[in-house]
Protein backbone atom coordinates (compact mmCIF):
# COMPACT_ATOMS: atom_id res chain seq x y z
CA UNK A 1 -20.32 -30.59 -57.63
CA UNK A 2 -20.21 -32.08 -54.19
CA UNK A 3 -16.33 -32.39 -54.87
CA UNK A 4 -15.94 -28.64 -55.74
CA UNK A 5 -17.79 -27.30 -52.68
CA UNK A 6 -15.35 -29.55 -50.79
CA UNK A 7 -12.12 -28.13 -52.82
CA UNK A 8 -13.41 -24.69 -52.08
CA UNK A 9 -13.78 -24.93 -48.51
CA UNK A 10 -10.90 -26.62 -47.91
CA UNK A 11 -8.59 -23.69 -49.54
CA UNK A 12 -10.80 -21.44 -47.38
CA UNK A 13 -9.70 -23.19 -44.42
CA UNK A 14 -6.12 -22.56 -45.88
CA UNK A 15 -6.34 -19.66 -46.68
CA UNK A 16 -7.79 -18.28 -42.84
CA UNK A 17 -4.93 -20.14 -41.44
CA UNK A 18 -2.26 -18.55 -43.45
CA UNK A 19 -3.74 -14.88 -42.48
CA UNK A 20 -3.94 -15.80 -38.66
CA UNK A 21 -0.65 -17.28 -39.43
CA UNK A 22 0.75 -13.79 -40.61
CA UNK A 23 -1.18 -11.68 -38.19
CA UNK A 24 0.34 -13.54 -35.50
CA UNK A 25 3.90 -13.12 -37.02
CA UNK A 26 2.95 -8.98 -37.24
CA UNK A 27 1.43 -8.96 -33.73
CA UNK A 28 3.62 -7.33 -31.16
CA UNK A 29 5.44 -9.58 -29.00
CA UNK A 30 3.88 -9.78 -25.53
CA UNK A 31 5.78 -7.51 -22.69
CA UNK A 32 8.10 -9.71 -20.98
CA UNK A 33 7.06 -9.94 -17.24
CA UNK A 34 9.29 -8.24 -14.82
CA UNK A 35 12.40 -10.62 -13.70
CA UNK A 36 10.93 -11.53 -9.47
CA UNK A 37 12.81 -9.67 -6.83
CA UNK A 38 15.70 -9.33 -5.30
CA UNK A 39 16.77 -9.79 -1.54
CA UNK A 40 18.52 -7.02 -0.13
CA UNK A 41 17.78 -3.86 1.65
CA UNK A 42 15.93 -1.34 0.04
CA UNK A 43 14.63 2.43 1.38
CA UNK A 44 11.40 4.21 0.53
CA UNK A 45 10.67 6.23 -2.67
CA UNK A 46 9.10 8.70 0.24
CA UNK A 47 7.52 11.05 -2.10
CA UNK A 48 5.62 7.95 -3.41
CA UNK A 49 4.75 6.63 -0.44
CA UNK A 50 1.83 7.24 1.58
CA UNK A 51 -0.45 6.38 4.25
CA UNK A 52 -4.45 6.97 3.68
CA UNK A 53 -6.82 7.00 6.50
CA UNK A 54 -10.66 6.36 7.01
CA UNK A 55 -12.92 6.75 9.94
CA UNK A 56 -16.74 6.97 9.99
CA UNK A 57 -18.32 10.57 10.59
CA UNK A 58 -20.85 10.52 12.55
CA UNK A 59 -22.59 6.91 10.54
CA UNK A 60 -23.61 9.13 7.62
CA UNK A 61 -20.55 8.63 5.53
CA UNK A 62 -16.76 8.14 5.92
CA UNK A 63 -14.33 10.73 5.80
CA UNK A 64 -10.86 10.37 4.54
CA UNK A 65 -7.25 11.76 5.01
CA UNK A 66 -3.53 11.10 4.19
CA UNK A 67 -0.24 11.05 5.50
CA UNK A 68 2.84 11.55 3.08
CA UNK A 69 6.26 11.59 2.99
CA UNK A 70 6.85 7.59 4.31
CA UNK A 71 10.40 6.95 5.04
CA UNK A 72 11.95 3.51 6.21
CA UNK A 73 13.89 0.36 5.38
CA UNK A 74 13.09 -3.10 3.71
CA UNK A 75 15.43 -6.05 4.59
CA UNK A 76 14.05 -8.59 2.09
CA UNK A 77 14.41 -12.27 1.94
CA UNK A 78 13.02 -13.72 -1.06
CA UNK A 79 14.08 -17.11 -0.67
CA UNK A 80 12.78 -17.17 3.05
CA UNK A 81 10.36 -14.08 3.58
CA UNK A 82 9.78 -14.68 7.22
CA UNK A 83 13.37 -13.39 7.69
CA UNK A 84 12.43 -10.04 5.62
CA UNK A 85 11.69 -6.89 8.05
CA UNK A 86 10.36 -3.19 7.88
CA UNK A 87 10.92 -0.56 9.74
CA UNK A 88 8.77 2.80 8.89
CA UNK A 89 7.95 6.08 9.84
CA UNK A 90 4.81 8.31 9.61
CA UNK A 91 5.12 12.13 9.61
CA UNK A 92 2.02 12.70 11.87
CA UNK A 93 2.89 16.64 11.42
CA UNK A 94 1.86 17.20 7.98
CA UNK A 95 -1.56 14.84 8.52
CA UNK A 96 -3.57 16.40 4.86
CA UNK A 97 -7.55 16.43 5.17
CA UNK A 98 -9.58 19.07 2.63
CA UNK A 99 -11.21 21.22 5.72
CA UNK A 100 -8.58 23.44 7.16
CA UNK A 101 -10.55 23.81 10.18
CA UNK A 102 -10.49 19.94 10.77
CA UNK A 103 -6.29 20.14 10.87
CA UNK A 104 -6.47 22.97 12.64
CA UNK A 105 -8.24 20.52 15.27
CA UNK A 106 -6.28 17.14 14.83
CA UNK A 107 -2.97 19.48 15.79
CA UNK A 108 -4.84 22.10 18.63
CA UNK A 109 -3.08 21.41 22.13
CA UNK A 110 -5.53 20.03 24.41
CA UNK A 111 -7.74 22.80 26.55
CA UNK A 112 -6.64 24.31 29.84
CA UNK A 113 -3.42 22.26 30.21
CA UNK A 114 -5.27 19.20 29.48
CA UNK A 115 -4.97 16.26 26.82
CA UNK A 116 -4.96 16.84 23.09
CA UNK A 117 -8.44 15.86 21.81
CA UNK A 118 -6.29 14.27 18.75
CA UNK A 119 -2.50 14.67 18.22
CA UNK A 120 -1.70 17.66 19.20
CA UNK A 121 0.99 20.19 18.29
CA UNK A 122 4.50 19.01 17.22
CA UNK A 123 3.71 15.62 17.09
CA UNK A 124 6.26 12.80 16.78
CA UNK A 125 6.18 11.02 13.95
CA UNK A 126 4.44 7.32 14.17
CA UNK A 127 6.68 4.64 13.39
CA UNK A 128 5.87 0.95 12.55
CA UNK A 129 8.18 -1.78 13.13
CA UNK A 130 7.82 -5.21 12.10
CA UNK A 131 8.17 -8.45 14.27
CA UNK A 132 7.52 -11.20 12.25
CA UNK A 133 6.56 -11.22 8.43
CA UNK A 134 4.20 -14.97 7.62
CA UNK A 135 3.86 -15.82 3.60
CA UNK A 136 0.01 -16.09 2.93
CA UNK A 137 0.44 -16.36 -0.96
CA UNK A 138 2.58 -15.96 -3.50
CA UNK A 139 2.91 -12.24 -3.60
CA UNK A 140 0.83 -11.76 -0.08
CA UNK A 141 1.96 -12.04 3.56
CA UNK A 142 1.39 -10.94 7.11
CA UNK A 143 3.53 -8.46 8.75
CA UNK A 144 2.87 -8.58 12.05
CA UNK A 145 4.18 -5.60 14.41
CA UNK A 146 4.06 -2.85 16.70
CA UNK A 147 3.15 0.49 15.87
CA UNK A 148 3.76 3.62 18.33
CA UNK A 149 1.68 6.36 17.52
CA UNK A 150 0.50 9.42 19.92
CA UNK A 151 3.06 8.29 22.50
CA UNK A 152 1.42 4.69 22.64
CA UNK A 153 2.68 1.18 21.28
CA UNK A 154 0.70 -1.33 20.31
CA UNK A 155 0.71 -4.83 17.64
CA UNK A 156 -1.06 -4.48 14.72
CA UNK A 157 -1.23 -7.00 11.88
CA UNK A 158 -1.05 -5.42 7.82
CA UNK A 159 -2.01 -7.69 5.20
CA UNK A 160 -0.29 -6.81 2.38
CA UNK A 161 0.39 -7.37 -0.98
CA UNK A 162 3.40 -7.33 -3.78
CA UNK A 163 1.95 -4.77 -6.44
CA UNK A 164 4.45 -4.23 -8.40
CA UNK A 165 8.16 -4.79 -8.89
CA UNK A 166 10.98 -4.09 -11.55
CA UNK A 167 13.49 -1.63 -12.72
CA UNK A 168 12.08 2.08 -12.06
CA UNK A 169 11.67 3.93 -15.05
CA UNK A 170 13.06 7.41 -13.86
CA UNK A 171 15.44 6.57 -10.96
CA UNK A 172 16.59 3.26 -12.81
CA UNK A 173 16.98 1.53 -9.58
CA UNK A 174 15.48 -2.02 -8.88
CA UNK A 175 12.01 -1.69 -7.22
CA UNK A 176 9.41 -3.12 -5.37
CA UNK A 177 5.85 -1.43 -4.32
CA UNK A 178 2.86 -2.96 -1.75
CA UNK A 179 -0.07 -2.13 -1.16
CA UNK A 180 -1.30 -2.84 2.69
CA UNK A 181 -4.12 -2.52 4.70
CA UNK A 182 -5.27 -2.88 8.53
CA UNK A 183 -7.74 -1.62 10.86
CA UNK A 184 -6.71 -0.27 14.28
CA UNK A 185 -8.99 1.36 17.16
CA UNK A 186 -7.27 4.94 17.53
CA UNK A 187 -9.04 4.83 21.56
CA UNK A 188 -6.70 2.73 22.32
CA UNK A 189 -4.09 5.39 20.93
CA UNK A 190 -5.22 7.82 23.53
CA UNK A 191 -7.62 9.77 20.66
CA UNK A 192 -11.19 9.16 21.90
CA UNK A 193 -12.07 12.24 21.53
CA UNK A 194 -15.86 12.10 19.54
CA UNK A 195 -16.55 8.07 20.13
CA UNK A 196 -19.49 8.29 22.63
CA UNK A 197 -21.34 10.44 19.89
CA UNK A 198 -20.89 8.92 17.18
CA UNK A 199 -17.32 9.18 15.30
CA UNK A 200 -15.79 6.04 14.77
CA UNK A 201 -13.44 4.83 17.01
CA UNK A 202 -12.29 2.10 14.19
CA UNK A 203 -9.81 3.66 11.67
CA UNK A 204 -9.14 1.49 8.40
CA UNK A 205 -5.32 2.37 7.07
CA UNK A 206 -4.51 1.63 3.16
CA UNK A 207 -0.67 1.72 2.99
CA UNK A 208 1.07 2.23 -0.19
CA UNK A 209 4.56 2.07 -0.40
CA UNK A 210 7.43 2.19 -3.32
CA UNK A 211 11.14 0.45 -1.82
CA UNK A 212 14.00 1.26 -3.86
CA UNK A 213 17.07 -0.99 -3.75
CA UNK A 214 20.13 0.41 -2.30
């Protein structure tokens, strides 16, 4: 008896192992990850590329708004990323935020002759160009550089990251998206306007950005 009950299990065991064994022959292969980048330069999928902005309202809550339309140039260096540079710019001119009224405001001309509260009509575009790019990872780094916005320029530091990379689906050109994030003080951009009651003077920037290779 004590032999059967051994028999049986044992072709059990078989038997579970061959049908593992032929659901892992069926099973669809794993996607093959994306072959790494390439160096060379590469320009901005600009109608993928955008800039979002937060800034705190008041201390209630935060409210939120987005520049499009990024254009620039990536010179990268995979086998030495530190000699890898960008050079971007911002179309301040078509800032989007849901309250008309609020745009209306971030573009007015400043009162009596004076200073813009915010950017003001016609403004140039901002433009952010890097100094010095440091590897913190293996798909994140520091780009360190300086940004001129509202007729002011200043270093800021983005951290960003490699999100995605590969041959783009519609254009079929080689491609490489980050994502990228920093914080700057927009006072010290000449738009204080609202800080001494309560708006925030810090405004946190989340940078997405699509390079094509060229």
């Amino acid at each position: 008896m004590r032999k059967t009950l051994f028999a049986l299990a044992a072709a059990a065991g078989v038997a579970t192992l061959s049908v593992g064994a032929l659901q892992a022959q069926n099973a669809p292969a794993a996607p093959a990850a994306p072959p790494a980048p390439t160096s060379g330069t590469y320009s901005t999928d600009a109608a993928h590329s955008l800039v979002g902005w937060s800034v705190s309202h008041l201390g209630f809550n935060d409210y939120f708004g987005i520049f499009g339309d990024v254009a620039g140039t990536l010179n990268l260096d995979v086998e030495n990323i530190s000699n890898s540079s960008v050079d971007v710019t911002i179309p301040v001119a078509s800032v989007t935020v849901p309250s008309a009224g609020l745009k209306d405001h971030l573009l007015r001309a400043g009162r009596d002759g004076g200073a813009p509260d915010f950017f003001g009509p016609d403004p140039a575009p901002a433009r952010f160009v890097s100094t010095a790019v440091h590897s913190t990872g293996p798909r994140t780094a520091h780009i360190m550089g300086n940004l001129t916005l509202n007729g002011v320029t200043k270093p800021v530091t983005i951290q960003a990251e490699l999100s995605g990379n590969g041959t783009n689906g519609m254009s079929r050109k080689e491609t490489v998206g980050f994502h990228g994030t920093t914080t700057i003080k927009r006072s010290e951009w000449n738009m204080g306007w609202g800080v001494p009651f309560g708006i925030g003077d810090d405004v946190d920037l989340n940078i997405t950005v699509a390079f094509e290779k060229q």
